[in-house]
Protein backbone atom coordinates (compact mmCIF):
# COMPACT_ATOMS: atom_id res chain seq x y z
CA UNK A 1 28.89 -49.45 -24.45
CA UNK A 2 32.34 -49.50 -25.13
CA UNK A 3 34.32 -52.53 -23.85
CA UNK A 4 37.02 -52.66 -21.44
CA UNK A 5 40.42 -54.99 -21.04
CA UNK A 6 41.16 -55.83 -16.92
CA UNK A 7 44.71 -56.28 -15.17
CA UNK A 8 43.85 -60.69 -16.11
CA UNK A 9 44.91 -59.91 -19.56
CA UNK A 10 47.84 -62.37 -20.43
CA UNK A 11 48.84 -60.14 -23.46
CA UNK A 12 48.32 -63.15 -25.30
CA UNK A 13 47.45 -61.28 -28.73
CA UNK A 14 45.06 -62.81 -29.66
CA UNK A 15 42.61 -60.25 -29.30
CA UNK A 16 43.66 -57.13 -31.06
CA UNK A 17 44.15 -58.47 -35.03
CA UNK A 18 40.26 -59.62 -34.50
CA UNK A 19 38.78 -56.24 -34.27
CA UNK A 20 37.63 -54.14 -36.80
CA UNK A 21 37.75 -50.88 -36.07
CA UNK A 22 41.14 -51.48 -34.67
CA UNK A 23 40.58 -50.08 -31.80
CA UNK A 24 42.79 -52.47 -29.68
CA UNK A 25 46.13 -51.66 -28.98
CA UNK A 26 48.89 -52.70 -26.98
CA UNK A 27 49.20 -50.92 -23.64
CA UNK A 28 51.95 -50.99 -21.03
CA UNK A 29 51.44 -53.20 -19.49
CA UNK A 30 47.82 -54.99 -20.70
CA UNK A 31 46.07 -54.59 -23.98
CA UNK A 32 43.66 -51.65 -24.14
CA UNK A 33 40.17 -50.75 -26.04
CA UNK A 34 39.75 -47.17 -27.26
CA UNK A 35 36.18 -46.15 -26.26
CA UNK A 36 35.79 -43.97 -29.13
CA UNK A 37 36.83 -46.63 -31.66
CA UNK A 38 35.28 -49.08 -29.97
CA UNK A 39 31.93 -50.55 -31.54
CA UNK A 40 31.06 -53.90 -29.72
CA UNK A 41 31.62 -55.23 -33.41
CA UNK A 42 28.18 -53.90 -34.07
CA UNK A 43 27.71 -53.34 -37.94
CA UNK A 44 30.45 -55.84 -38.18
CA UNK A 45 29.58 -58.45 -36.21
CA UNK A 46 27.03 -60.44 -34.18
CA UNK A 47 28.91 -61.05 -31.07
CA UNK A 48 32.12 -58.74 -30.24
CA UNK A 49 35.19 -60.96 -31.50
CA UNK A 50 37.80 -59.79 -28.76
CA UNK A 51 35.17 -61.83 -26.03
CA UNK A 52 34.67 -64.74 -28.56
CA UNK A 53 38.64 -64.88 -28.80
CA UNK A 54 39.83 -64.19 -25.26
CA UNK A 55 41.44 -67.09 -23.35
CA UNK A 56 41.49 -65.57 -20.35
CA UNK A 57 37.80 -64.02 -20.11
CA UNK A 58 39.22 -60.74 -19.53
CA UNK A 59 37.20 -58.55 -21.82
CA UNK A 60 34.08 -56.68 -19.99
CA UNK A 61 31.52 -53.96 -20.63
CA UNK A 62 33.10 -50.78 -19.71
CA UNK A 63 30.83 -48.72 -17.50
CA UNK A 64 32.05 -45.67 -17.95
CA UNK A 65 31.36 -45.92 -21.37
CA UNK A 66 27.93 -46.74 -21.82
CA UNK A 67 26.34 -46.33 -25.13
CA UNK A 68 22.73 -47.93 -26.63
CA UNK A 69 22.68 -50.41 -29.54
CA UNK A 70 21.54 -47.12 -31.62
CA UNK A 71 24.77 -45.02 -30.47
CA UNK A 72 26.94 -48.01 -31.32
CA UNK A 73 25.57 -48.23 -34.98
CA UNK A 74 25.91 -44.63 -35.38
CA UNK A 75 29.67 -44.50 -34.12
CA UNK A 76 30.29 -47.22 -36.25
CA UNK A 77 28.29 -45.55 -39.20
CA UNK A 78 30.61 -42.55 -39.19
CA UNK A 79 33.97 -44.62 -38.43
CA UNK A 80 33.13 -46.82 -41.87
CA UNK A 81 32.12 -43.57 -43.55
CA UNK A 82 35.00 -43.33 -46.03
C-alpha cells in the first residue's frame, strides 16, 4: 500500500526530507506521496517516517493503492537497484 497525504496537511515540511525514496513532494496546495515511489519505508525502515513525523496526523493508507508487504519489498528492491 502506498500512502496518501489528506486536505489536514499544514505544509509544515516536516515530512518530505524524512523519506527515502523521496517520493514526497510539494503539491499545490498540500504535500503529496507518489504511489509508485512510495514504499511504506519498507527495506528502509520499521515504521513509515512521514506518520512517525507528522504533527498533524494527516498521513493515511491510500486505498487505491494497495500493495502486500511482498510488493512493497519488491518496489523498493528495484528502486535501490543502482
Amino acid at each position: 500500500m502506498s500512502l496518501l497525504i489528506n486536505d489536514e496537511c499544514i505544509n509544515c515540511d516536516v515530512c518530505e526530507p524524512e523519506c527515502p525514496n523521496s517520493a514526497i513532494t510539494q503539491g499545490d496546495e498540500i504535500y503529496e506521496i507518489d504511489p509508485n515511489l512510495c514504499t511504506e519505508c519498507v527495506g528502509h525502515f520499521d515504521e513509515p517516517q512521514c506518520i512517525e513525523v507528522c504533527p498533524v496526523d494527516c498521513i493515511l493508507v491510500d486505498p487505491d493503492h494497495t500493495e502486500s508487504k511482498d510488493e512493497l519489498q519488491e518496489k523498493y528492491e528495484k528502486l535501490t537497484a543502482g
